[in-house]
C-alpha atoms as a PDB file:
ATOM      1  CA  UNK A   1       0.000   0.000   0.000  1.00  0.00           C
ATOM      2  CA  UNK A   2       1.059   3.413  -0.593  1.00  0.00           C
ATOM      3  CA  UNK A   3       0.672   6.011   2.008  1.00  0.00           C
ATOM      4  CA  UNK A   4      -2.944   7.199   1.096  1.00  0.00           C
ATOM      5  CA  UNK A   5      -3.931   3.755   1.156  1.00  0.00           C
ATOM      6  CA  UNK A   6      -2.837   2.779   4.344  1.00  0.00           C
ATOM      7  CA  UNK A   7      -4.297   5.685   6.332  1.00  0.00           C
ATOM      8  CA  UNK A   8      -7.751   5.261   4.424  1.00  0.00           C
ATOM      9  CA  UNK A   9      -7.207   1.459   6.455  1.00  0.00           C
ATOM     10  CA  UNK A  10      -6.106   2.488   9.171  1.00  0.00           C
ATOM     11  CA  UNK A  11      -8.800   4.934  10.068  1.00  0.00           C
ATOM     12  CA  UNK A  12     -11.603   2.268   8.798  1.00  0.00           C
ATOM     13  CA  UNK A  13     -10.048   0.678  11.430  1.00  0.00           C
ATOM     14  CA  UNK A  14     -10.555   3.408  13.981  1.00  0.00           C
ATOM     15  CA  UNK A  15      -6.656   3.122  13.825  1.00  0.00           C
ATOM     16  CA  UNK A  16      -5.056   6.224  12.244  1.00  0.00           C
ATOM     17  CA  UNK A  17      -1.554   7.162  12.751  1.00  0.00           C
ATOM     18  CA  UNK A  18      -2.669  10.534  14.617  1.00  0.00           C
ATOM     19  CA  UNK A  19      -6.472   8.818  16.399  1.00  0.00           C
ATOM     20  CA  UNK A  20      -6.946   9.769  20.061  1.00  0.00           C
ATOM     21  CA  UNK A  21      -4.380  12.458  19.750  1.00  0.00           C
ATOM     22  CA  UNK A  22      -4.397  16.039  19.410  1.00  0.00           C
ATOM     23  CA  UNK A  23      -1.956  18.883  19.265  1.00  0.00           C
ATOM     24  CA  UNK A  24      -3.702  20.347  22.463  1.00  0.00           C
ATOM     25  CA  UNK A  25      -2.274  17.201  24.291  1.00  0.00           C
ATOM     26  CA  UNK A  26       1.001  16.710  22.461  1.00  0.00           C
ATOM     27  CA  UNK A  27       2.646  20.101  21.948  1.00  0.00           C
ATOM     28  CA  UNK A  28       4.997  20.097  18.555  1.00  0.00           C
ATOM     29  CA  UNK A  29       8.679  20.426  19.621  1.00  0.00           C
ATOM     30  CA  UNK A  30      10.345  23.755  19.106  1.00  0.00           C
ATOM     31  CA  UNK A  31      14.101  24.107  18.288  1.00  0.00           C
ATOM     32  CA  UNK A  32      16.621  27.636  18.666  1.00  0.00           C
ATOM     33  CA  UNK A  33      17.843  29.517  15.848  1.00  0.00           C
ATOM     34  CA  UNK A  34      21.230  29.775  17.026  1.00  0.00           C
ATOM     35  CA  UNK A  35      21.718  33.429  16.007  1.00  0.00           C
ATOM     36  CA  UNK A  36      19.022  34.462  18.268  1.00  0.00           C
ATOM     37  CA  UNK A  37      17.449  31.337  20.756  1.00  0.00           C
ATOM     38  CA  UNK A  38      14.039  32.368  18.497  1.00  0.00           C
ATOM     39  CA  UNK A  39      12.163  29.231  18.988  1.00  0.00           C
ATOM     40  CA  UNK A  40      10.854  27.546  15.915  1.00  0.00           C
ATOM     41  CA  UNK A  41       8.453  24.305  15.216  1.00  0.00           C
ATOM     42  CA  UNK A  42      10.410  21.579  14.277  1.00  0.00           C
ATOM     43  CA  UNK A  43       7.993  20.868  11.444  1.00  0.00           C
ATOM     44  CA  UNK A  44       6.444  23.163   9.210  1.00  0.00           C
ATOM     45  CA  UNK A  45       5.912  22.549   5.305  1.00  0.00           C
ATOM     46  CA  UNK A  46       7.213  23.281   2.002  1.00  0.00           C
ATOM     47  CA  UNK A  47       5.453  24.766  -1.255  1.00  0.00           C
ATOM     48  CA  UNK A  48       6.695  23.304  -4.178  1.00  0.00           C
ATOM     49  CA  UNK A  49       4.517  21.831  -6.325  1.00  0.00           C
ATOM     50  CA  UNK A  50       1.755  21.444  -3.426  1.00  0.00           C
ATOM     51  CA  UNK A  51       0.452  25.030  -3.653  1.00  0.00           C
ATOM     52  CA  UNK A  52       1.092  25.879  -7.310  1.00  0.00           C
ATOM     53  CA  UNK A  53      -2.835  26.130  -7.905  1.00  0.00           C
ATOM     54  CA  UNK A  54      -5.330  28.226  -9.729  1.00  0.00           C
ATOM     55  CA  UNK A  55      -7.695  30.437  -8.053  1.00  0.00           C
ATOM     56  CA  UNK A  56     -10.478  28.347  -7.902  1.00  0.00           C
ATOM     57  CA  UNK A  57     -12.742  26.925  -4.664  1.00  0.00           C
ATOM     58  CA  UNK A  58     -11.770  23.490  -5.478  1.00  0.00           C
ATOM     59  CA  UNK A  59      -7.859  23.454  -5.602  1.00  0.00           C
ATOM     60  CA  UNK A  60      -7.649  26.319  -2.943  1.00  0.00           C
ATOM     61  CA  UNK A  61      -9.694  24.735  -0.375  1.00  0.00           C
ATOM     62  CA  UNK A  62      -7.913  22.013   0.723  1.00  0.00           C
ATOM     63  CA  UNK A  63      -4.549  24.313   0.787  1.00  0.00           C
ATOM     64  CA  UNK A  64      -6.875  26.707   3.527  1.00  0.00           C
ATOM     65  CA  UNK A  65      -7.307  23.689   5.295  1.00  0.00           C
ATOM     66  CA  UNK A  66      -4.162  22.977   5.162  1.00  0.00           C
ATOM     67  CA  UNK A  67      -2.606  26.469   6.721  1.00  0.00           C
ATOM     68  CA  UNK A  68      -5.712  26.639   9.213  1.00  0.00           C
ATOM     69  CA  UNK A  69      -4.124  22.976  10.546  1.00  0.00           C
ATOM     70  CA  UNK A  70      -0.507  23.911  10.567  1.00  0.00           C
ATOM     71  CA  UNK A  71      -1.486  26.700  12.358  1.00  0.00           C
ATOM     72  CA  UNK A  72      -3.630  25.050  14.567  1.00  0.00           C
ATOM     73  CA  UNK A  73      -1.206  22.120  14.956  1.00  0.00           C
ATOM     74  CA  UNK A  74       1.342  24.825  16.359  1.00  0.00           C
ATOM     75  CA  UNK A  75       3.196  25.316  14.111  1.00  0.00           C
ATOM     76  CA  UNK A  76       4.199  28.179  11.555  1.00  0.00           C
ATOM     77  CA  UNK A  77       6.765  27.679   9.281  1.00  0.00           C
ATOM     78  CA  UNK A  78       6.066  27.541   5.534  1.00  0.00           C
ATOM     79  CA  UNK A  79       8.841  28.219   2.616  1.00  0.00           C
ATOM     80  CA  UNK A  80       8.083  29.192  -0.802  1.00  0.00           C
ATOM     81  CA  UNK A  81       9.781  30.338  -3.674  1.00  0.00           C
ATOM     82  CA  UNK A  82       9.281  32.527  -7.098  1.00  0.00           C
ATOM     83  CA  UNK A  83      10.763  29.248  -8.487  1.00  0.00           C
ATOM     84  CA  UNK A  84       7.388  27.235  -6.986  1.00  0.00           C
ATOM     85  CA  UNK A  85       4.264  29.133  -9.834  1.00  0.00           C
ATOM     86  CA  UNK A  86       1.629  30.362  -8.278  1.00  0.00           C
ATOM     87  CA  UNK A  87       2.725  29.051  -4.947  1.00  0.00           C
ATOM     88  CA  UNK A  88       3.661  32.788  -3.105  1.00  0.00           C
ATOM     89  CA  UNK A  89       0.455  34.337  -3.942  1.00  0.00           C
ATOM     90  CA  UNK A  90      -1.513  31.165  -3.208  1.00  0.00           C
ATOM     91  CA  UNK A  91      -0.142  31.750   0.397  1.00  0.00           C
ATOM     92  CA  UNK A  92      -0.195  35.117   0.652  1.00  0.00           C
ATOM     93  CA  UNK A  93      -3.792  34.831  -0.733  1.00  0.00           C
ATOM     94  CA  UNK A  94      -5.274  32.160   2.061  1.00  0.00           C
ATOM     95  CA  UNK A  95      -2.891  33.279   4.784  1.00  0.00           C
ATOM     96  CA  UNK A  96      -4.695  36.344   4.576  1.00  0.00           C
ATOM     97  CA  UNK A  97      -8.276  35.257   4.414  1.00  0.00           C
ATOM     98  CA  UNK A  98      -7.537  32.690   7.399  1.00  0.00           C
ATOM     99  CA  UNK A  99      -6.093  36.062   9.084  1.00  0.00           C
ATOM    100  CA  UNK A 100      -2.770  34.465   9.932  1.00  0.00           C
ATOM    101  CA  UNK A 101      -0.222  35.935   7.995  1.00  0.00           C
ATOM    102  CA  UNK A 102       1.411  37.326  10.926  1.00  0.00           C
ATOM    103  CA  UNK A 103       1.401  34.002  12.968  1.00  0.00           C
ATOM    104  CA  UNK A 104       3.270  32.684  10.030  1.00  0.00           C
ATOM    105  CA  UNK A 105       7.141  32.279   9.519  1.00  0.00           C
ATOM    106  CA  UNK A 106       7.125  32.975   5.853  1.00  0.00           C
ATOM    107  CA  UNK A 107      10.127  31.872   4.178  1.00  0.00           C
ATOM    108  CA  UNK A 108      10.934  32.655   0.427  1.00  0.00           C
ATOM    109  CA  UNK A 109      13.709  33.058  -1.937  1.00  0.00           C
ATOM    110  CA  UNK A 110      15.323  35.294  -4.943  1.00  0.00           C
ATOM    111  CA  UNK A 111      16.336  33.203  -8.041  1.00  0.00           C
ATOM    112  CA  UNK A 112      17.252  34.960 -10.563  1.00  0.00           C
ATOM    113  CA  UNK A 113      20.998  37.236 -11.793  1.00  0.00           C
ATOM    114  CA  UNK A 114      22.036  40.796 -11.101  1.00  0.00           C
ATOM    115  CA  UNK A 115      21.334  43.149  -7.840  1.00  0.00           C
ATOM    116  CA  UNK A 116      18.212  45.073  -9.455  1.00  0.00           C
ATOM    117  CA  UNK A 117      16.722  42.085 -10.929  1.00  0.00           C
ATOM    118  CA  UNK A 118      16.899  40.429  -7.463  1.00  0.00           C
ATOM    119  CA  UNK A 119      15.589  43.441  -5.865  1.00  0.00           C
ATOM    120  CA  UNK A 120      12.277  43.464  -8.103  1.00  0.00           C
ATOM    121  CA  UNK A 121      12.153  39.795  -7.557  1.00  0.00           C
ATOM    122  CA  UNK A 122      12.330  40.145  -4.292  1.00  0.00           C
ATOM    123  CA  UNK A 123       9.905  43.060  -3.381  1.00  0.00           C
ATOM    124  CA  UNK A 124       7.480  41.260  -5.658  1.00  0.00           C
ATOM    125  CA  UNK A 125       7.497  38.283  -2.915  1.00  0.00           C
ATOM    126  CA  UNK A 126       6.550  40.548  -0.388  1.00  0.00           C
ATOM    127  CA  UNK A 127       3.443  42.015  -2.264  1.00  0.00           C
ATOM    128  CA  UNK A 128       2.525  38.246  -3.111  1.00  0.00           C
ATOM    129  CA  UNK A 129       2.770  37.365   0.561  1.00  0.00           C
ATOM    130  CA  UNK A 130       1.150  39.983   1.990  1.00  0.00           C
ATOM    131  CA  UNK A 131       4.283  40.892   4.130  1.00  0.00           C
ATOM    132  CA  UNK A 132       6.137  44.328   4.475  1.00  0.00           C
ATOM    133  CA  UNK A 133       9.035  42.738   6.604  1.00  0.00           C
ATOM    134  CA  UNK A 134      10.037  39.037   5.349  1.00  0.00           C
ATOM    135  CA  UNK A 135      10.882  36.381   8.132  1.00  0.00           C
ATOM    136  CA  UNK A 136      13.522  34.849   6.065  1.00  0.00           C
ATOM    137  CA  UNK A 137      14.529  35.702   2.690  1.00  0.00           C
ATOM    138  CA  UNK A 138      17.340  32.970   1.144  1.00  0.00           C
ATOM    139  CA  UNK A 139      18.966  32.849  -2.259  1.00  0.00           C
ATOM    140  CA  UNK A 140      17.705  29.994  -4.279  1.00  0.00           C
ATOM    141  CA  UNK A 141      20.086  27.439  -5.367  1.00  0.00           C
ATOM    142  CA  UNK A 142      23.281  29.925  -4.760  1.00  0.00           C
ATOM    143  CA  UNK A 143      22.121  31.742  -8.295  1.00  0.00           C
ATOM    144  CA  UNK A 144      24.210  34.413  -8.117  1.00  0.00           C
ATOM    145  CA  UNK A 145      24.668  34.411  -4.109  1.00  0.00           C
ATOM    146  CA  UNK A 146      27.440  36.806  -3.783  1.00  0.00           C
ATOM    147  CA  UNK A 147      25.571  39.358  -5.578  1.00  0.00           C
ATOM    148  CA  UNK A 148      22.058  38.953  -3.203  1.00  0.00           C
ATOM    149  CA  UNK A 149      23.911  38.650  -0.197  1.00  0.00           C
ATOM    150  CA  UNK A 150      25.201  42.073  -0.094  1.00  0.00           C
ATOM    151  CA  UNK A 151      21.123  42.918  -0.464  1.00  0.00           C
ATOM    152  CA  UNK A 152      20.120  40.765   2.067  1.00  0.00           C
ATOM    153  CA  UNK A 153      22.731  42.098   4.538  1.00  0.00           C
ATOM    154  CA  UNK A 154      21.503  45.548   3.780  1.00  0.00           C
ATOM    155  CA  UNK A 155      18.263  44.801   4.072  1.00  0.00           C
ATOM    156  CA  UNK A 156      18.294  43.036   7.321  1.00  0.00           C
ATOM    157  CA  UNK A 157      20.093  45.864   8.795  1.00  0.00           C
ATOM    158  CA  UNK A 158      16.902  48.265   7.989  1.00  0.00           C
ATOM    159  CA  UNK A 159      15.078  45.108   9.608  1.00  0.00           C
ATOM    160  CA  UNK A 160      13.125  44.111   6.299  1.00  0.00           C
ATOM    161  CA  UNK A 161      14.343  40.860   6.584  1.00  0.00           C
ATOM    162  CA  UNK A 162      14.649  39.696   9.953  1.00  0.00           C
ATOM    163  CA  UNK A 163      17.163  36.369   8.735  1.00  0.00           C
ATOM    164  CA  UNK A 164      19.156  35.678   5.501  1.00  0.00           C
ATOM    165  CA  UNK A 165      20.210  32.475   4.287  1.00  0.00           C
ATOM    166  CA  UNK A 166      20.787  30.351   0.943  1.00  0.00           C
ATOM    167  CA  UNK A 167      19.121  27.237  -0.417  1.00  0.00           C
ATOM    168  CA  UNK A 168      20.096  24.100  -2.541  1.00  0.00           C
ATOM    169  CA  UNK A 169      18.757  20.265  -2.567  1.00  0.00           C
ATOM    170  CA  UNK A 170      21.776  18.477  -4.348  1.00  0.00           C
ATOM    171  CA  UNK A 171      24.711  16.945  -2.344  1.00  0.00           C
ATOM    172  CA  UNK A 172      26.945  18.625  -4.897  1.00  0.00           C
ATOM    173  CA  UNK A 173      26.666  22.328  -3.271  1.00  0.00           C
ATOM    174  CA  UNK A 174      27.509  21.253   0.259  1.00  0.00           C
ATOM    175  CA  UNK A 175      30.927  21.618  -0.199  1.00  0.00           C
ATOM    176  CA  UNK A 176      30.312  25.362  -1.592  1.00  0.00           C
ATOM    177  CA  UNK A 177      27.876  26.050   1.533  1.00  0.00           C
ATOM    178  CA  UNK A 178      30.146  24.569   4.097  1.00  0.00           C
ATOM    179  CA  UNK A 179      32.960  27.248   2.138  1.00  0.00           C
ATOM    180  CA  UNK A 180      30.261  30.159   2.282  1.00  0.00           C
ATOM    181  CA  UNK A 181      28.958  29.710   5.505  1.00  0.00           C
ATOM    182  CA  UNK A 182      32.940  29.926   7.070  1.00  0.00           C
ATOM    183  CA  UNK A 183      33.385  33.398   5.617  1.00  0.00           C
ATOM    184  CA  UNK A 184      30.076  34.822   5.187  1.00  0.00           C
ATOM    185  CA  UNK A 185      27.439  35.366   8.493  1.00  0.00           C
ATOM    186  CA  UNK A 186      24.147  33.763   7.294  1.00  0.00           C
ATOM    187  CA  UNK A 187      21.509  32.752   9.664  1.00  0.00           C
ATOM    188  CA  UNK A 188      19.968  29.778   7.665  1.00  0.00           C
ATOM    189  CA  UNK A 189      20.910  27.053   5.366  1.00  0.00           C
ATOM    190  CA  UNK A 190      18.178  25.075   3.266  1.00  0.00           C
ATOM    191  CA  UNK A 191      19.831  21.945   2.103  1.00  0.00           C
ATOM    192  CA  UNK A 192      18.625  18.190   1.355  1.00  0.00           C
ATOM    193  CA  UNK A 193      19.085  15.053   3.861  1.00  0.00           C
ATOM    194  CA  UNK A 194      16.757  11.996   4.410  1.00  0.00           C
ATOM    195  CA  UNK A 195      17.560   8.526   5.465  1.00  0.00           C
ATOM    196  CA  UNK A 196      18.628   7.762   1.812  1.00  0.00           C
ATOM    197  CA  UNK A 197      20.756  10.776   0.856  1.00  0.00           C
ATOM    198  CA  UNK A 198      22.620  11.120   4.356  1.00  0.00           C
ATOM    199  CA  UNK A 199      25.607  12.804   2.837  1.00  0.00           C
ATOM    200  CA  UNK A 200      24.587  16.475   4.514  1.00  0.00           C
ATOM    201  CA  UNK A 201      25.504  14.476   7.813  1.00  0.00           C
ATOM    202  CA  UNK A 202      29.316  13.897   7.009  1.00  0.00           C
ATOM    203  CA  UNK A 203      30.428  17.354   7.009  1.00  0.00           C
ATOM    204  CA  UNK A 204      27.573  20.375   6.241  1.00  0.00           C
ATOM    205  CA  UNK A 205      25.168  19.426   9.219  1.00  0.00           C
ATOM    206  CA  UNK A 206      28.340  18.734  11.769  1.00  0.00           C
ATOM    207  CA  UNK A 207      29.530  22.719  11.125  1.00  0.00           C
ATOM    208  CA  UNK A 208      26.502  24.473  10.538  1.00  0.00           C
ATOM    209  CA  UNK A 209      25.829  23.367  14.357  1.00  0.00           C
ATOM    210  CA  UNK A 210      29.424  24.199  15.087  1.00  0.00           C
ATOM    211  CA  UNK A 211      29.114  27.824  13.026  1.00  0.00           C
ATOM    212  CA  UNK A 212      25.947  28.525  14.898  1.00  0.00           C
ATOM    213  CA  UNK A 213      23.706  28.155  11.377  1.00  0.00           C
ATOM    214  CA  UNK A 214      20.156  27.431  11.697  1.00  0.00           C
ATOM    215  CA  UNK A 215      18.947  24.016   9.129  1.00  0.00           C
ATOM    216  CA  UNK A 216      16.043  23.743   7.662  1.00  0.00           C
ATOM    217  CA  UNK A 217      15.694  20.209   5.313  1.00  0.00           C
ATOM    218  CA  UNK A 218      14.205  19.784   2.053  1.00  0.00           C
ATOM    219  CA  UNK A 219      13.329  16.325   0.139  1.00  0.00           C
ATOM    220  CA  UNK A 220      13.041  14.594   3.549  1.00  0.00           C
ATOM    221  CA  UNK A 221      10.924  11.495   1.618  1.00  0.00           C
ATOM    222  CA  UNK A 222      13.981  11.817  -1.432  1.00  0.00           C
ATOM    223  CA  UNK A 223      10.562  12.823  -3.549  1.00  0.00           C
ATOM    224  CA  UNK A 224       8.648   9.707  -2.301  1.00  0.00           C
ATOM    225  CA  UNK A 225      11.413   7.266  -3.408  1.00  0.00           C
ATOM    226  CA  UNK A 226      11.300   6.383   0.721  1.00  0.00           C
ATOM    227  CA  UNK A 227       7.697   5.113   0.087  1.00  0.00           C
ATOM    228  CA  UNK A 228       8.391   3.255  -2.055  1.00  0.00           C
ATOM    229  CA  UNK A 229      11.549   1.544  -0.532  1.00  0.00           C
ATOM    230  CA  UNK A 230       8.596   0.280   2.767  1.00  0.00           C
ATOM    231  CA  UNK A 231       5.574  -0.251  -0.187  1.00  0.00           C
ATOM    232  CA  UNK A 232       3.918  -3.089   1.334  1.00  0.00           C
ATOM    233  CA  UNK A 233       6.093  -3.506   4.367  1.00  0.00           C
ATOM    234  CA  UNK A 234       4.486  -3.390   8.131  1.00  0.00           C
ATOM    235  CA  UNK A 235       6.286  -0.386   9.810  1.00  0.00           C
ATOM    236  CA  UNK A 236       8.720  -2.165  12.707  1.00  0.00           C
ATOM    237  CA  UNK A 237       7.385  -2.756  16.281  1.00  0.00           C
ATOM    238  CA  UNK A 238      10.723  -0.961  17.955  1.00  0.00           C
ATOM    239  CA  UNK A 239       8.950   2.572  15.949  1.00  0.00           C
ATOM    240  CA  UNK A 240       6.893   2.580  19.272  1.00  0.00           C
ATOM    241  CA  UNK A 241       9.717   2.898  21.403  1.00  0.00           C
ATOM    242  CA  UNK A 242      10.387   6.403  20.198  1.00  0.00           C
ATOM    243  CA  UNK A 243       6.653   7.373  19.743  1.00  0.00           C
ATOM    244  CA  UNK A 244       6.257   6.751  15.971  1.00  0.00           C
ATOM    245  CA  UNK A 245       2.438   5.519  14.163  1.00  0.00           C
ATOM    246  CA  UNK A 246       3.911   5.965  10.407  1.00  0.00           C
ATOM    247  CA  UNK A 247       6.042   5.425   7.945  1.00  0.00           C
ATOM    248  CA  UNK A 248       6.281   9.612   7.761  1.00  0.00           C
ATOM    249  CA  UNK A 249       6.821  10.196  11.235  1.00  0.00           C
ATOM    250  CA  UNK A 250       9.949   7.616  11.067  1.00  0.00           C
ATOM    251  CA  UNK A 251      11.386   8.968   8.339  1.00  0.00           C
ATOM    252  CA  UNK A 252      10.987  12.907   9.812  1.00  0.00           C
ATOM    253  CA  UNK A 253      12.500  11.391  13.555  1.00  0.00           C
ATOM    254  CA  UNK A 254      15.456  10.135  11.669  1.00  0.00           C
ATOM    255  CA  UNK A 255      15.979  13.696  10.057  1.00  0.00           C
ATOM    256  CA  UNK A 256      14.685  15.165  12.985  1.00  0.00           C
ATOM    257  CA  UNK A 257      17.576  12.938  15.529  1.00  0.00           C
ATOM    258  CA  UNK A 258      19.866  14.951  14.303  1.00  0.00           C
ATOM    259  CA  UNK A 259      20.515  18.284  16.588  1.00  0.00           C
ATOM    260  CA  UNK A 260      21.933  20.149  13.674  1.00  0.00           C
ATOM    261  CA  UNK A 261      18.408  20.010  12.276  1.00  0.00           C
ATOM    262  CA  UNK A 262      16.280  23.568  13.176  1.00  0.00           C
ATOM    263  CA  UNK A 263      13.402  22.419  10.981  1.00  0.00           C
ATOM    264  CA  UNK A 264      12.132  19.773   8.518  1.00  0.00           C
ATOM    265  CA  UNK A 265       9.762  21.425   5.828  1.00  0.00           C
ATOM    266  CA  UNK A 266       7.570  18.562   3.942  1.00  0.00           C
ATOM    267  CA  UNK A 267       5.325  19.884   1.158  1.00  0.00           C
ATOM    268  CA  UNK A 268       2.209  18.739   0.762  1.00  0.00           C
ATOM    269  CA  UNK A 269      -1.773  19.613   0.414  1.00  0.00           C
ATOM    270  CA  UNK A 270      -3.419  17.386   2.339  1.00  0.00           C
ATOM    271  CA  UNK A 271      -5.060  17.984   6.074  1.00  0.00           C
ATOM    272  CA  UNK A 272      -4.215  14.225   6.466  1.00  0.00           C
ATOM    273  CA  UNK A 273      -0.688  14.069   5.240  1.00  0.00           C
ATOM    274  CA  UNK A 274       0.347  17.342   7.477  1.00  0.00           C
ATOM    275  CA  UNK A 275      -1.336  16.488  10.329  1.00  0.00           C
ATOM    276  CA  UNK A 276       1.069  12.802  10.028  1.00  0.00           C
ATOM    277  CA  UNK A 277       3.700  14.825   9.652  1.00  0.00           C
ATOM    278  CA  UNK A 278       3.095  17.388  12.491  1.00  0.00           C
ATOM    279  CA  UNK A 279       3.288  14.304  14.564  1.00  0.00           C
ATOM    280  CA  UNK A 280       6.705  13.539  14.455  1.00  0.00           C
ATOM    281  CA  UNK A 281       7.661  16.500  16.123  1.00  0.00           C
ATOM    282  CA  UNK A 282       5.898  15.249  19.507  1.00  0.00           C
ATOM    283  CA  UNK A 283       7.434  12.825  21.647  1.00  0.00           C
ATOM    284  CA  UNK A 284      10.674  11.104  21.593  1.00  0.00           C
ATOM    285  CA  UNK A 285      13.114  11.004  19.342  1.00  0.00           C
ATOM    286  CA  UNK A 286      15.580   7.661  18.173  1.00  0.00           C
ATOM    287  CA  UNK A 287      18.529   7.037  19.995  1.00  0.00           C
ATOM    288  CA  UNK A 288      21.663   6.174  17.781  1.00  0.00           C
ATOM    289  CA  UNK A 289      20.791   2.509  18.016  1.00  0.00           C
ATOM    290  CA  UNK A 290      17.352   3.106  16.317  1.00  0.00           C
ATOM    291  CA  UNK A 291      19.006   5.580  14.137  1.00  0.00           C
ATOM    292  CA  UNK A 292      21.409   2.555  13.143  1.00  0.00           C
ATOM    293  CA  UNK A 293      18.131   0.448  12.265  1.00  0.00           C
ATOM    294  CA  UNK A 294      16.385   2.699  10.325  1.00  0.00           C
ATOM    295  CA  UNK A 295      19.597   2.557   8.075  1.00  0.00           C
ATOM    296  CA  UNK A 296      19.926  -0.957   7.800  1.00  0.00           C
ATOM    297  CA  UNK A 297      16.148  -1.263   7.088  1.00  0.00           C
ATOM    298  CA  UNK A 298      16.374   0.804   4.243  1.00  0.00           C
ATOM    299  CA  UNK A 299      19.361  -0.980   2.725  1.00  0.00           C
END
């Protein structure tokens, strides 16, 4: 079964990953931006793809429900890009219907060359969001970082940004980030790690906690590929020992182990999916021993 199917089972079974809990009984974990002890929600979610919608009732709807939960789930962090459609005005849209916006941590990004172009991009984001002062701005995918940094240190200087940082989701750029983040102050990194692609753990994750750099995760299912590695497969009875219902949740408590970690973002646009996800920041988290099975599971 894929992961839709086996939560349609599970709650015909009166057994859903997330029955007979509730956020008001489980609090979500929060987690210090080293820069400035601001406590964060250890989950929030990502945009791509997920909220690159029309404007219509149907395909907004769910993506309302979806903010209205994360909010109500306690937690606030959502990332979104110019690179991601529609995706910054579908937030900025609902967000501000819902009359959350300012409970929000909006994160988004420049992508694209040269200091006015970035600018325009930029400023653009913040109409689209609804925002006059952006929680995190961060430079997509390095594209011409050097050039947007000296922006983004301006700007957080005349507070419209309150944090900078950069983004990528290939292994290949976390030898340039751990290089940047040496000689340049940044408060965040963006980067990819999951219990398939644990190369981030070897060096990157090791000095952005040394450095003092907040992390916030991308691809933390490796785009569903980790679905598909347990397709069929019962989830391990040793999960329970460190409060885990779900395939989701085990994969987000591996991520989530590591203290390096500030925030996992999943994207998705279902109530169901995000409230499975929310989850895993509750309770315990693996020791190194379940760490070490989780890995040999997935081999």
């Amino acid at each position: 079964m894929n992961r839709k199917e086996s939560i349609i089972l599970l709650t015909s079974l009166g057994l859903t990953p997330f029955s007979g809990w509730s956020f008001m009984e489980s609090t979500i974990s929060k987690r210090k931006i080293p820069k400035t002890q601001e406590e964060l929600p250890c989950v929030g979610i990502g945009t791509w793809q997920t909220f690159d919608v029309g404007n219509s009732e149907a395909e907004r709807g769910p993506l309302k429900d979806v903010l209205q939960k994360l909010i109500e789930g306690n937690a606030t962090v959502i990332d979104s890009s110019p690179m991601y459609g529609s995706s910054e005005q579908v937030v900025g849209d609902l967000s501000q219907e819902l009359k959350i916006n300012n409970k929000l941590l909006i994160a988004t990004k420049v992508w694209t060359s040269g200091e006015a172009a970035g600018i325009k991009q930029m400023n653009n984001s913040f109409s689209l969001l609804k925002r006059d002062r952006m929680d995190l701005m961060q430079i997509h995918n390095l594209v011409d970082w050097q050039t947007h940094l000296k922006t983004l240190r301006k700007w957080k200087e005349q507070g419209k940004v309150r944090y900078i940082g950069l983004t990528h989701y290939t292994d290949s750029a976390h030898d340039t980030f751990a290089s940047i983040i040496k000689n340049n102050p940044v408060d965040f990194i963006q980067i990819n790690y999951n219990l398939l692609d644990r190369h981030a753990e070897e060096k990157l994750l090791p000095l952005a906690q040394e450095l003092k750099v907040a992390v916030l995760i991308n691809r933390p299912f490796e785009e569903g590929d980790l679905f598909g590695k347990v397709k069929g497969k019962a989830l391990p009875e040793w999960a329970t020992e460190f409060d885990c219902t779900s395939w989701a949740q085990l994969f987000l408590k591996f991520i989530l182990a590591n203290p390096a970690v500030t925030c996992v973002i999943p994207g998705t646009s279902k109530v169901t999916h995000l409230l499975d996800n929310l989850k895993a920041g509750t309770g315990k988290l693996p020791d190194s021993n379940h760490k070490k099975k989780m890995i040999d599971l997935i081999r």
